[in-house]
C-alpha atoms as a PDB file:
ATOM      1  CA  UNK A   1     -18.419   0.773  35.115  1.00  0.00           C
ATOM      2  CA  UNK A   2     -16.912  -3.003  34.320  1.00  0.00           C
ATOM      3  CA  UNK A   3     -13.743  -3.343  34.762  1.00  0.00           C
ATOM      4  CA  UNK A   4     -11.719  -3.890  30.940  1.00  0.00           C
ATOM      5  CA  UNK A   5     -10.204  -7.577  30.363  1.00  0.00           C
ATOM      6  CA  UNK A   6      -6.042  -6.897  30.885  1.00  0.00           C
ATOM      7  CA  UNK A   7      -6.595  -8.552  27.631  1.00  0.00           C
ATOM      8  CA  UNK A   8      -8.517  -6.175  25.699  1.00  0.00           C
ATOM      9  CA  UNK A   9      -6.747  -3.113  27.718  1.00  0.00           C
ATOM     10  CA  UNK A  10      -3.230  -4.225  26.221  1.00  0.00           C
ATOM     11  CA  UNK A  11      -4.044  -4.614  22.754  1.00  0.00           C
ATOM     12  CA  UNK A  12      -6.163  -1.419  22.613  1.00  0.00           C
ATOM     13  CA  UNK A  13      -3.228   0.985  24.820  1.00  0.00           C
ATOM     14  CA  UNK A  14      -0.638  -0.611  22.722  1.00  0.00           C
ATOM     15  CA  UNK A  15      -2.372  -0.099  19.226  1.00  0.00           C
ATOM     16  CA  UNK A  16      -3.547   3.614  20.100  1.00  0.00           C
ATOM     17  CA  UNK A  17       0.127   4.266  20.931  1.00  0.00           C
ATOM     18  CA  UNK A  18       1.551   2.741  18.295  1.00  0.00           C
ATOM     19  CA  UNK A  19      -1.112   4.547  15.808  1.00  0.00           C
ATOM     20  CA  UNK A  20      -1.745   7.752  17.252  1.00  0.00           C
ATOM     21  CA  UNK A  21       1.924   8.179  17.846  1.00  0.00           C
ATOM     22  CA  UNK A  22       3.582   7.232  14.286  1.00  0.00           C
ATOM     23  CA  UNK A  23       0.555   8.266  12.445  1.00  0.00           C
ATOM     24  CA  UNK A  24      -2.037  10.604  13.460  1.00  0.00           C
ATOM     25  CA  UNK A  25      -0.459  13.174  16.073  1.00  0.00           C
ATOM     26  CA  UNK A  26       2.238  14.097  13.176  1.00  0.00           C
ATOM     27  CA  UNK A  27      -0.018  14.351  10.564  1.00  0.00           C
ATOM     28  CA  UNK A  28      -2.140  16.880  13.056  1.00  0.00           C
ATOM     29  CA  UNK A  29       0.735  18.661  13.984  1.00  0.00           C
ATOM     30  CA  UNK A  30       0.765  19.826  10.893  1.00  0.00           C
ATOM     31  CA  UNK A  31      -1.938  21.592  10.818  1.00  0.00           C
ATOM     32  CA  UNK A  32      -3.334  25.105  12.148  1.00  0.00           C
ATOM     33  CA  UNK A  33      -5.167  23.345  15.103  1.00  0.00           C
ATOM     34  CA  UNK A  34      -3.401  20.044  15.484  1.00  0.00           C
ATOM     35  CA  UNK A  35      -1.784  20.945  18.509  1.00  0.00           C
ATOM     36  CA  UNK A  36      -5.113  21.752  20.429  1.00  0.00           C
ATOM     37  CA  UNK A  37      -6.794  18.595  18.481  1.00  0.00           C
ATOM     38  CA  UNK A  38      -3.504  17.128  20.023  1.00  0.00           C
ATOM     39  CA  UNK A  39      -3.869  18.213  23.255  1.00  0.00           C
ATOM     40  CA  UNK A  40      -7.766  17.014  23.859  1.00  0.00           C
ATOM     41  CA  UNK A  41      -6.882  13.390  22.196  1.00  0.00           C
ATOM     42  CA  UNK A  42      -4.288  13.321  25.136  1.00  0.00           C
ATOM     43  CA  UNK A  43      -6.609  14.418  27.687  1.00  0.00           C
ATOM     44  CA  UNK A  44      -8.758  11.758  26.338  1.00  0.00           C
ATOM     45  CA  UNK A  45      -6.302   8.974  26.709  1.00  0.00           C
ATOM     46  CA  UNK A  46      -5.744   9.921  30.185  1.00  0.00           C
ATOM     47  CA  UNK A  47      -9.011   9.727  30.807  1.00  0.00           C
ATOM     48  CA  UNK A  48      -9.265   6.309  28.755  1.00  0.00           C
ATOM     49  CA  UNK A  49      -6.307   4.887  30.234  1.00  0.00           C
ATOM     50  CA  UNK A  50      -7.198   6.191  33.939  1.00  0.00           C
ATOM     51  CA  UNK A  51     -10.427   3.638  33.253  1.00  0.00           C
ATOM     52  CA  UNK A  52      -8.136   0.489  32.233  1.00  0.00           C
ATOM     53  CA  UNK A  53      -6.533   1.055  35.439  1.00  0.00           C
ATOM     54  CA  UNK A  54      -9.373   0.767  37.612  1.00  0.00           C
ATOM     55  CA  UNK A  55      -9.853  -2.481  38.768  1.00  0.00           C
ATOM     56  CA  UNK A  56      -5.561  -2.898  38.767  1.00  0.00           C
ATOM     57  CA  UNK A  57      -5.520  -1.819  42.298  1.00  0.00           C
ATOM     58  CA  UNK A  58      -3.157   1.059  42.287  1.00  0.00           C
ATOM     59  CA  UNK A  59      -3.755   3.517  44.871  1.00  0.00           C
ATOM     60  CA  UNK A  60      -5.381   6.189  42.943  1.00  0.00           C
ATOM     61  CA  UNK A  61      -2.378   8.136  43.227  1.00  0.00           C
ATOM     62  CA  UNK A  62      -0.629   5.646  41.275  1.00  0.00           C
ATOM     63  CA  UNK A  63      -3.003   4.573  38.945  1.00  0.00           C
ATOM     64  CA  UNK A  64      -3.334   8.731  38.103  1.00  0.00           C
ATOM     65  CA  UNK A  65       0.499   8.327  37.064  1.00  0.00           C
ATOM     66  CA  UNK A  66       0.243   5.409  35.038  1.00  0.00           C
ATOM     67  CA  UNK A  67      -3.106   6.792  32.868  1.00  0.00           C
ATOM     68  CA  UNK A  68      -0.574  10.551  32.350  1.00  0.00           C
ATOM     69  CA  UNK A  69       2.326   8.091  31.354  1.00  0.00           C
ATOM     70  CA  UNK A  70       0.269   6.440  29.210  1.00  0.00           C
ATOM     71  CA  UNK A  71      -1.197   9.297  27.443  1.00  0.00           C
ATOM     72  CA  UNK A  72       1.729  11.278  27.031  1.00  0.00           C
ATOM     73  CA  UNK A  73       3.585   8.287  25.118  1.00  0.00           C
ATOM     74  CA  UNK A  74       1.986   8.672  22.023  1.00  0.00           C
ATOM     75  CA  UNK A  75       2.138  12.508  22.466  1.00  0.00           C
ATOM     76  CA  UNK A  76       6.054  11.754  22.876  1.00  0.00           C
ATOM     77  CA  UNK A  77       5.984   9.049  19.810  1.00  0.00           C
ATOM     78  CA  UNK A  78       4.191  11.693  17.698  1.00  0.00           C
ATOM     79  CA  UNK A  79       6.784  14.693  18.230  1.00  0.00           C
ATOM     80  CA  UNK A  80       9.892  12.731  17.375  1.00  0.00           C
ATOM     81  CA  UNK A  81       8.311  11.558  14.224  1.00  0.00           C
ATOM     82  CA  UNK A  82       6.835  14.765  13.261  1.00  0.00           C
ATOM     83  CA  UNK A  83      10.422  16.478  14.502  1.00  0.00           C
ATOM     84  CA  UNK A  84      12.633  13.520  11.855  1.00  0.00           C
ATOM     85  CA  UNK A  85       9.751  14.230   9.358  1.00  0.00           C
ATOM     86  CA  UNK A  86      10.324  18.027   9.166  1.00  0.00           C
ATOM     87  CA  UNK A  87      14.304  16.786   9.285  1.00  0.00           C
ATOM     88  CA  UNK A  88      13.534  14.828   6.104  1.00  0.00           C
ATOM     89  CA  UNK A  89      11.699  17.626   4.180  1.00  0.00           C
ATOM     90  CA  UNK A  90      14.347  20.485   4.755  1.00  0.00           C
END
């Protein structure tokens, strides 16, 4: 596989954070199976993020870490705005 442009790899980690986070994990999570639809978009982004990080040259032990970090961010973003959302509606 070609390695991504840092470039390209930036913009795109940065916007699926930003989106999937504030926007799409809370609306799932409020739903009967948003936490499994949850839970495979994260694996996904590991998986995603794991390829960004290929041609970085991290030891794959590090570059492992990085692609979880990265994938659980918007997982984190998504629970505190689903968590002050709920706040909000009580």
């Amino acid at each position: 596989m070609p390695d991504v442009p840092v470039a390209i790899a930036g913009a795109v980690t940065v916007a699926l954070i930003v989106v999937l986070g504030i926007f799409v994990y809370p609306a799932l999570l409020r739903h009967a199976l948003g936490r499994a639809t949850v839970a495979a978009l994260t694996a996904l982004l590991v998986a995603l993020f794991y390829l960004f990080d290929h041609g970085s040259g991290l030891s794959g032990a590090g570059q492992f870490l990085t692609a979880v970090a990265l994938g659980l961010a918007p997982l984190l973003a998504g629970a505190i705005v689903y968590r002050l959302q709920r706040g909000k509606a009580s």
